[in-house]
N, C-alpha and C. Protein backbone atom coordinates (compact mmCIF):
# COMPACT_ATOMS: atom_id res chain seq x y z
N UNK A 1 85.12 99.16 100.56
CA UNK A 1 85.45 99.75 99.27
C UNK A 1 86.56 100.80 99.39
N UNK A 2 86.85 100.94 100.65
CA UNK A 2 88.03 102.00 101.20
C UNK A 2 89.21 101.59 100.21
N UNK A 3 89.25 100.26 99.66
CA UNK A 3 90.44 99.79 99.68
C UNK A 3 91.14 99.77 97.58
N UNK A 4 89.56 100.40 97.44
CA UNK A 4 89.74 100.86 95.62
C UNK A 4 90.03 102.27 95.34
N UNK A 5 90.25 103.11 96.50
CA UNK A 5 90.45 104.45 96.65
C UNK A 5 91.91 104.04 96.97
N UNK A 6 92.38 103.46 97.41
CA UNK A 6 94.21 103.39 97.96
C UNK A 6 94.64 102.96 96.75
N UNK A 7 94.08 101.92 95.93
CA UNK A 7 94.44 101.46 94.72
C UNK A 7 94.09 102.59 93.46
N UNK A 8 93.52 103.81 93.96
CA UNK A 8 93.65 104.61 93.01
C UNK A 8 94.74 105.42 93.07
N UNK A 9 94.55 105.48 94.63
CA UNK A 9 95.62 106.74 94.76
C UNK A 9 97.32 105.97 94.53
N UNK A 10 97.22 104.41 94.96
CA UNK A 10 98.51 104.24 93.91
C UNK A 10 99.03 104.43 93.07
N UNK A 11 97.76 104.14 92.11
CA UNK A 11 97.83 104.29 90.50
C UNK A 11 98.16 105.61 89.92
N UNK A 12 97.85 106.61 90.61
CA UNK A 12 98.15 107.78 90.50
C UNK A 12 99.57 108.30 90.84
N UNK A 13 100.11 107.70 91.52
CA UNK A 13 101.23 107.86 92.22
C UNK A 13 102.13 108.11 91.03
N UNK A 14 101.87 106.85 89.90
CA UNK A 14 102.73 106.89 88.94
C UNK A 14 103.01 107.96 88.18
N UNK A 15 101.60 108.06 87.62
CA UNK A 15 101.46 109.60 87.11
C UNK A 15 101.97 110.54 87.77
N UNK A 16 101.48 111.13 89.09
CA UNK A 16 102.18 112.03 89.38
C UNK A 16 104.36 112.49 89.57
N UNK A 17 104.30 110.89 90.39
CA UNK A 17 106.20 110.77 90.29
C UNK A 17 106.38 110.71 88.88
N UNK A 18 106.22 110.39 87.84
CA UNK A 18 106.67 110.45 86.48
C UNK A 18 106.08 111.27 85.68
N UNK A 19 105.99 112.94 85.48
CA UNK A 19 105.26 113.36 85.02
C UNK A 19 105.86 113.50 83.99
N UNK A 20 107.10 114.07 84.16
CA UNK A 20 108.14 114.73 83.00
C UNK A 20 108.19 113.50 81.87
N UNK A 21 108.62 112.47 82.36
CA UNK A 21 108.86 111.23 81.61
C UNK A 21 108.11 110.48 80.56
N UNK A 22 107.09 111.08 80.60
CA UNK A 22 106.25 110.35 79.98
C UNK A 22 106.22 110.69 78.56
N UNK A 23 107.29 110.60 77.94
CA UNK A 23 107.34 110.74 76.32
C UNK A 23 107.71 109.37 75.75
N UNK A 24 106.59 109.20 74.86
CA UNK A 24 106.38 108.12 74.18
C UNK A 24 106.01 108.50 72.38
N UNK A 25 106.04 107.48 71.74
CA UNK A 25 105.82 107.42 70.65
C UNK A 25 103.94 107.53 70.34
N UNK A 26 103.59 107.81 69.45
CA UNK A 26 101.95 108.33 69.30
C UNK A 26 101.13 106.67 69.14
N UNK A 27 101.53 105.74 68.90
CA UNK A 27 101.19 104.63 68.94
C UNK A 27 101.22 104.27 70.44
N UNK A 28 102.08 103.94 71.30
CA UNK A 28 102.88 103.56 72.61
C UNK A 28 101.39 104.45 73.21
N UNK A 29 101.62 106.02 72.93
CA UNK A 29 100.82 106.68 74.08
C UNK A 29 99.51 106.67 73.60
N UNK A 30 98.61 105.73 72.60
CA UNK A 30 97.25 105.61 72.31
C UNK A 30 96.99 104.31 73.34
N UNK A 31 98.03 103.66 73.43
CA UNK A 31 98.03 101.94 73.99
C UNK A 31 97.73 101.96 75.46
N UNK A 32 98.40 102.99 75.94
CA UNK A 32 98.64 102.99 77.16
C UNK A 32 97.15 103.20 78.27
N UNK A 33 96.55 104.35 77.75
CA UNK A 33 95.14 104.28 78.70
C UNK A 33 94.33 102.92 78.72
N UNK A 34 94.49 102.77 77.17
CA UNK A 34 93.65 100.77 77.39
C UNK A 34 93.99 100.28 78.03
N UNK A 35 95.37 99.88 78.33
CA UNK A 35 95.79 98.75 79.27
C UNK A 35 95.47 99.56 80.71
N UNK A 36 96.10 101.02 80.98
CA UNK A 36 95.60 100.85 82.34
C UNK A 36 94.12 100.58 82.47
N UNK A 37 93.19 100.86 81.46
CA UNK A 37 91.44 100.77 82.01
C UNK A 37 91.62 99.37 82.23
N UNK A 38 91.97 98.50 81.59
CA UNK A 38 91.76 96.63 81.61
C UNK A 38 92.46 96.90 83.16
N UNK A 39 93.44 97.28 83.51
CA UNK A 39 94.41 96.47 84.75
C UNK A 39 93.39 97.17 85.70
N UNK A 40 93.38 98.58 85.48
CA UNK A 40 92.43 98.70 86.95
C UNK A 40 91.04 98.04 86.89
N UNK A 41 90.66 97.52 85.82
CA UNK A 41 89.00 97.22 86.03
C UNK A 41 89.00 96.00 86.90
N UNK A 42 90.12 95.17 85.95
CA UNK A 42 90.32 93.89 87.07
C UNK A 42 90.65 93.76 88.41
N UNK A 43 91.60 95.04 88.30
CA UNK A 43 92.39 95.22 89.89
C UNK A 43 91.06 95.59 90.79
N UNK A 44 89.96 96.65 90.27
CA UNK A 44 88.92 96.67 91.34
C UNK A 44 87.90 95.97 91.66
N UNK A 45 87.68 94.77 90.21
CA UNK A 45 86.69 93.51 90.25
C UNK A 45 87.57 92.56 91.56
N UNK A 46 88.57 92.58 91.23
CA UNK A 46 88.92 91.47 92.11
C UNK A 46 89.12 91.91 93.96
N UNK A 47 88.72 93.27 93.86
CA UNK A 47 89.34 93.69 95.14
C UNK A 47 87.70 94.03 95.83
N UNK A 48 86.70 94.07 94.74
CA UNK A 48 85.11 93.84 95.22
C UNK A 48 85.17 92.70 95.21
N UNK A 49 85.65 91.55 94.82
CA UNK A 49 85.37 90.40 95.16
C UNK A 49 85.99 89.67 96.73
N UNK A 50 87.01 89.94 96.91
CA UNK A 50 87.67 90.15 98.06
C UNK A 50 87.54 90.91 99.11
N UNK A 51 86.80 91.96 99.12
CA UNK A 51 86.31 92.88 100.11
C UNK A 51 86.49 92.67 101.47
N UNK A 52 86.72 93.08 102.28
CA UNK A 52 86.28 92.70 103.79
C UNK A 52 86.88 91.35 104.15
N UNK A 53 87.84 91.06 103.40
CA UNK A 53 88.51 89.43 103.86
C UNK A 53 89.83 89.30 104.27
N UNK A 54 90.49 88.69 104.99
CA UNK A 54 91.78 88.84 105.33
C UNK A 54 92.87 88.89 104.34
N UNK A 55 92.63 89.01 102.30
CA UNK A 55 92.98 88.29 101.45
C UNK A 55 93.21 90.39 100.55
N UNK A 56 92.44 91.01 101.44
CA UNK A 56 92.25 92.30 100.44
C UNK A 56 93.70 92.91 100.49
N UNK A 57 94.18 93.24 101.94
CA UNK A 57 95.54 93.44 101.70
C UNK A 57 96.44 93.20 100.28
N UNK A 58 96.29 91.80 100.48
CA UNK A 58 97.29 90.91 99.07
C UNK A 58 96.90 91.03 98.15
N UNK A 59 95.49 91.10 97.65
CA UNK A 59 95.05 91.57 96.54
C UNK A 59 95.81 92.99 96.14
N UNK A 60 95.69 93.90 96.70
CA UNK A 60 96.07 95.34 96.56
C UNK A 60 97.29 95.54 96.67
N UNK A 61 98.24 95.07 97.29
CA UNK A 61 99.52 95.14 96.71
C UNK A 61 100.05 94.28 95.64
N UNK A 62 99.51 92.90 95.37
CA UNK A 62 99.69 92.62 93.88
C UNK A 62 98.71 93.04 92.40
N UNK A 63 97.26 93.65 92.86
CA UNK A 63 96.90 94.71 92.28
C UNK A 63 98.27 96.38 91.60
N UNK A 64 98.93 96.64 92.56
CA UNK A 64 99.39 97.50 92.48
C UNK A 64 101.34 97.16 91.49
N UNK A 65 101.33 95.71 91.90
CA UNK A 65 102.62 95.27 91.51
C UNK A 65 102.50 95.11 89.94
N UNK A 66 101.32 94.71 89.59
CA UNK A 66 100.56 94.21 88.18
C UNK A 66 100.63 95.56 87.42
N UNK A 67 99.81 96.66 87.66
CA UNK A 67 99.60 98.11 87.37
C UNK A 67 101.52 98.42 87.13
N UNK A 68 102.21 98.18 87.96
CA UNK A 68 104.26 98.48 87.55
C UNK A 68 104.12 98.16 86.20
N UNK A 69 103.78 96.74 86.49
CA UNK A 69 104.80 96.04 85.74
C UNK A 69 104.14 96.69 84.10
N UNK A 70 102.48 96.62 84.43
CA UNK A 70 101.40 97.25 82.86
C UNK A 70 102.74 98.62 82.34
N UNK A 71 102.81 99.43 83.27
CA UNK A 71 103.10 100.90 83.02
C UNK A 71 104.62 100.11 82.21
N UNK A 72 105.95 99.76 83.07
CA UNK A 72 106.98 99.73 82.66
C UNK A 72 107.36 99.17 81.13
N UNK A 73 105.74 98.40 80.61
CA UNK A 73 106.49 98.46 79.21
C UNK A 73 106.24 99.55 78.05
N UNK A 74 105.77 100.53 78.86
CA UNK A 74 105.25 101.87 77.89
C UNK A 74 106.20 103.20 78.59
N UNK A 75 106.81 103.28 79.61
CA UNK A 75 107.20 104.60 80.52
C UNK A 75 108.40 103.67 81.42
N UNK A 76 109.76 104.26 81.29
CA UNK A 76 110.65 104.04 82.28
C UNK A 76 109.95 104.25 84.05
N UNK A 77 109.27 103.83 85.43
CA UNK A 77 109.38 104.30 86.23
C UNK A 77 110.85 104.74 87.03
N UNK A 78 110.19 106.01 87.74
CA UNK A 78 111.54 106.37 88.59
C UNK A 78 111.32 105.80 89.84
N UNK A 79 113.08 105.78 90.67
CA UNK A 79 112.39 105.50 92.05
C UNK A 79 111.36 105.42 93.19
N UNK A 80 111.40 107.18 93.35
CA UNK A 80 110.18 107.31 94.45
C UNK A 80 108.96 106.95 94.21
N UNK A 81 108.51 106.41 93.03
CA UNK A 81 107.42 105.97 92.82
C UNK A 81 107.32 105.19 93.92
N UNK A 82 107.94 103.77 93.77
CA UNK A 82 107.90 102.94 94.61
C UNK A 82 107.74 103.31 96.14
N UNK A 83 108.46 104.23 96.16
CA UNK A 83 108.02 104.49 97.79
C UNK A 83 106.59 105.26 98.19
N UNK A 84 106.74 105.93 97.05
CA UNK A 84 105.16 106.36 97.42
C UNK A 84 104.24 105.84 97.20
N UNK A 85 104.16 104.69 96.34
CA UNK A 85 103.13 103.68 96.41
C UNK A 85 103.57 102.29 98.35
N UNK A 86 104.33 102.69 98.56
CA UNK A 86 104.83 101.80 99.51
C UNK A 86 103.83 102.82 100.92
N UNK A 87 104.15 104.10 100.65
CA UNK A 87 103.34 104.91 101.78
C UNK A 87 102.21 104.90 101.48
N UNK A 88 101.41 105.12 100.65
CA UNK A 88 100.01 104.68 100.18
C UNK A 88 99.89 103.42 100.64
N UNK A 89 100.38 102.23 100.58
CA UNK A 89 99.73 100.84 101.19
C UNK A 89 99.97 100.68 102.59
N UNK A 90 100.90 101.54 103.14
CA UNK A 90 101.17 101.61 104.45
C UNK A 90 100.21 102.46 105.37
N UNK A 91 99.31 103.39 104.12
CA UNK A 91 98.44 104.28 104.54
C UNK A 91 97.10 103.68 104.99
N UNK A 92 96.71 102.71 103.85
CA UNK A 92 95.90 101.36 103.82
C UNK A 92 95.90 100.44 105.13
N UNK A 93 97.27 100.22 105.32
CA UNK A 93 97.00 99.46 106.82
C UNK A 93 96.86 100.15 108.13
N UNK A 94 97.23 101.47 107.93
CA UNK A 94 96.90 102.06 109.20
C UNK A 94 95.09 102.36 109.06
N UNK A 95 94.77 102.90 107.81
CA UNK A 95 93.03 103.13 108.08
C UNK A 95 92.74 101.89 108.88
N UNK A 96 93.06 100.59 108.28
CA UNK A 96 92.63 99.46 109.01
C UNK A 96 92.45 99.26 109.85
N UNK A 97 93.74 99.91 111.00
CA UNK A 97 94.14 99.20 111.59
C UNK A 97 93.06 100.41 112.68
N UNK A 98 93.40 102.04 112.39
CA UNK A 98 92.35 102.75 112.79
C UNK A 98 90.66 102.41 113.25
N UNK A 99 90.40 101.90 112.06
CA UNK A 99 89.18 101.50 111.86
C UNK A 99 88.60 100.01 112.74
N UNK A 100 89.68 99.60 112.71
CA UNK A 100 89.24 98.24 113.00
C UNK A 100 89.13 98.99 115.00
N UNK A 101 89.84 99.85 115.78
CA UNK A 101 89.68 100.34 116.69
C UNK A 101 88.77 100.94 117.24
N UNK A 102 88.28 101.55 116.15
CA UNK A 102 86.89 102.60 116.38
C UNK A 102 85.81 102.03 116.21
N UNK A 103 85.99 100.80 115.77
CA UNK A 103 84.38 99.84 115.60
C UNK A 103 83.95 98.96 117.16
């Protein structure tokens, strides 16, 4: 379940790199928490369904590609987002790779 905590802290990523940006219209910014609750509910159903399989990786970075694309039709993203969601999944494979050592 390590791996719905990296997918949070992605998701967050956005928020935090785009804080300033986030001016929207009062319609636009009522819309916006729905869709993220739908994308992450799915993004973490499918990543409990996948759990522990060689398949979770891919889930979670197209989990995380899905969550872009949700945000970009409500909020311009800026660059470093991307990279800091790129160090967050890079963060993901090192626990792994940690973990998978210490067992």
């Amino acid at each position: 379940m390590t791996s719905v905590l990296f997918l949070v802290a992605g998701a967050l990523m956005v928020l935090v790199c785009n804080w300033g940006s986030m001016e929207v219209s009062t319609t636009l910014r009522a819309l916006y928490p729905m869709v993220n609750i739908v994308v992450l509910v799915l993004a973490i159903a499918a990543l409990r369904k996948y759990d522990k399989t060689r398949y979770t990786p891919y889930v979670l970075i197209v989990s995380l590609i899905v969550y872009d694309v949700a945000t970009l039709f409500f909020y311009q993203i800026v660059w470093y987002t991307y990279v800091a969601q790129v160090v967050v999944v890079g963060a993901y494979f090192l626990y792994g790779r940690w973990k998978r050592r210490t067992v």
